[in-house]
C-alpha atoms as a PDB file:
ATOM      1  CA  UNK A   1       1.747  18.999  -3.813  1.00  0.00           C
ATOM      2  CA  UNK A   2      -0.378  17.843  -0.230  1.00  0.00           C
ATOM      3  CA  UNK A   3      -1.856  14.906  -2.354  1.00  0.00           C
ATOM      4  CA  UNK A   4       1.658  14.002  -3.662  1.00  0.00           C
ATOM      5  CA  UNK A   5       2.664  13.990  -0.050  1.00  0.00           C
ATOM      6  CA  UNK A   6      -0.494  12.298   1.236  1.00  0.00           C
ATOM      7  CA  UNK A   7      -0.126   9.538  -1.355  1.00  0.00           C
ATOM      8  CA  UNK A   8       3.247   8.942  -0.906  1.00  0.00           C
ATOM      9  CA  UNK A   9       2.914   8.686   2.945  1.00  0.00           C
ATOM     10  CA  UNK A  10      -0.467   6.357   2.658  1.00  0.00           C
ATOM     11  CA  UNK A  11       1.758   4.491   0.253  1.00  0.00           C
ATOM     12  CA  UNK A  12       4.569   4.033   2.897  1.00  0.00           C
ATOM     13  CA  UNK A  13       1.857   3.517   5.388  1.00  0.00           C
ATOM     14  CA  UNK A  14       0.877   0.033   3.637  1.00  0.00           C
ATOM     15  CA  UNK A  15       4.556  -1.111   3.173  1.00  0.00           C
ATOM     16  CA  UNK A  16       4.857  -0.707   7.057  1.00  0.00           C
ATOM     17  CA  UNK A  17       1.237  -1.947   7.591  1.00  0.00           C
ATOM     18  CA  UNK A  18       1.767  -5.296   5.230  1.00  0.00           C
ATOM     19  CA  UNK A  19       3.238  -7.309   7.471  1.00  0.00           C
ATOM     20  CA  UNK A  20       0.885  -7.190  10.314  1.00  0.00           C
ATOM     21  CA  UNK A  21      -1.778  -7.632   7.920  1.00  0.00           C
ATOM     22  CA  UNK A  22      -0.574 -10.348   6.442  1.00  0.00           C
ATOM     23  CA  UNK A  23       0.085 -12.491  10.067  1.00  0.00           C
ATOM     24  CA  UNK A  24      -3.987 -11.118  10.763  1.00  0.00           C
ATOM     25  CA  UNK A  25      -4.949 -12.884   7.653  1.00  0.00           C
ATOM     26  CA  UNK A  26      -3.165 -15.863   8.320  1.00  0.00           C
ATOM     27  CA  UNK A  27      -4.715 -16.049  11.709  1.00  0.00           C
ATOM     28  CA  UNK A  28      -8.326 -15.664  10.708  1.00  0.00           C
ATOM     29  CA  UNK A  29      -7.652 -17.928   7.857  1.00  0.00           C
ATOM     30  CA  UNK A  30      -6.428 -20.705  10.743  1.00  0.00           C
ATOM     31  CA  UNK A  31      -9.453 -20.158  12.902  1.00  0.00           C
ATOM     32  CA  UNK A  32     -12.112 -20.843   9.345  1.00  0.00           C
ATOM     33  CA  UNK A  33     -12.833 -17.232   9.399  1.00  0.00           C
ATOM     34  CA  UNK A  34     -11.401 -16.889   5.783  1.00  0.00           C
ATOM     35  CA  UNK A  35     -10.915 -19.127   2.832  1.00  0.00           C
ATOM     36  CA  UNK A  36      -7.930 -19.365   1.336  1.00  0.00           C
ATOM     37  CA  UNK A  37      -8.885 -17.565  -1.855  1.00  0.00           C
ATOM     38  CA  UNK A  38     -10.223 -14.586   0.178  1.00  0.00           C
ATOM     39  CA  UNK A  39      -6.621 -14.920   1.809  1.00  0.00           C
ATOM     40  CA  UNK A  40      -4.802 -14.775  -1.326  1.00  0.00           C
ATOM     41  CA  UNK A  41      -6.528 -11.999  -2.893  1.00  0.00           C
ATOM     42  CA  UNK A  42      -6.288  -9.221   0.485  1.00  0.00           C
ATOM     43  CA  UNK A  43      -2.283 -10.254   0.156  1.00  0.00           C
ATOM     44  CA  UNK A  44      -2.206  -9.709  -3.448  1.00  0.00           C
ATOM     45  CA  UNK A  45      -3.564  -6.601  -2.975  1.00  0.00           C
ATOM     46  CA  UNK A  46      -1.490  -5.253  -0.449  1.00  0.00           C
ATOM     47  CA  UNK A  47       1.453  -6.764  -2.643  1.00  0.00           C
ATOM     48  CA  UNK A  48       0.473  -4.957  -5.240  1.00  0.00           C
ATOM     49  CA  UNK A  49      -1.253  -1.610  -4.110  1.00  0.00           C
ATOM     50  CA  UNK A  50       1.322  -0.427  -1.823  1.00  0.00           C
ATOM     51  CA  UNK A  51       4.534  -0.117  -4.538  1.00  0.00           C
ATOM     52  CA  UNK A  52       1.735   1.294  -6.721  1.00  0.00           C
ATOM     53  CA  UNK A  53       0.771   4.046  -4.197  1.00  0.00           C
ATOM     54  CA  UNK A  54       4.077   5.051  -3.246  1.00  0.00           C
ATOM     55  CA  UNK A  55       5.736   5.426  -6.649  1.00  0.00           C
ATOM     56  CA  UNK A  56       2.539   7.044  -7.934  1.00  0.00           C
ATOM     57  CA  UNK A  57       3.262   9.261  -4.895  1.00  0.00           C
ATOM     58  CA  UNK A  58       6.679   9.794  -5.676  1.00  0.00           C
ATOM     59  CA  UNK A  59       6.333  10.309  -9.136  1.00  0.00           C
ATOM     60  CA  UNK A  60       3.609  13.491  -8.693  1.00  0.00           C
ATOM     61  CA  UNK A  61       5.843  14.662  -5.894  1.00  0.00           C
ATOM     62  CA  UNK A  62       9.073  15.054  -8.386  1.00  0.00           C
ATOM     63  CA  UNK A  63       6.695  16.399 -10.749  1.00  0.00           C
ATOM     64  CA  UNK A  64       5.468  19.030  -8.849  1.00  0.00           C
ATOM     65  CA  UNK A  65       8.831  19.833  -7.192  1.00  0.00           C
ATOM     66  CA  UNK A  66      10.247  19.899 -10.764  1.00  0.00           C
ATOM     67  CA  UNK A  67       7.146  22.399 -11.735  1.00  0.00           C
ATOM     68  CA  UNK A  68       7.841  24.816  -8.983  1.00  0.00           C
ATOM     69  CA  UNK A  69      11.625  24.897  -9.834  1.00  0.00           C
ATOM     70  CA  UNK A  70      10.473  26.274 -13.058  1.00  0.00           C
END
């Protein structure tokens, strides 16, 4: 149940995050600090891990909620 929580919390934590990161990466990528590639991919990843974590989250929080109702 605490890892359900936890997940589902660091999951929220990068939709809230995102943002920020994503104007940081544009900045370094303005002053040469980053390629574009390297750009891309920390975006992608963001785009991609944070819906991931927080239905995965979610999901093992209903389940567990469901299993203690039983």
């Amino acid at each position: 149940m605490a890892c359900a929580i936890l997940l589902t919390l660091a999951g929220l934590a990068l939709h809230v995050y995102r943002p920020n990161h994503r104007m940081m990466v544009e900045e370094r990528m303005k002053d040469n600090k980053l390629t574009e590639t390297e750009a891309r991919r920390q975006m992608r990843f963001y785009a991609w891990c944070a819906p991931t974590v927080t239905f995965l989250g979610a999901g093992l929080l209903v389940l567990a909620i469901y299993d203690l109702t039983r």
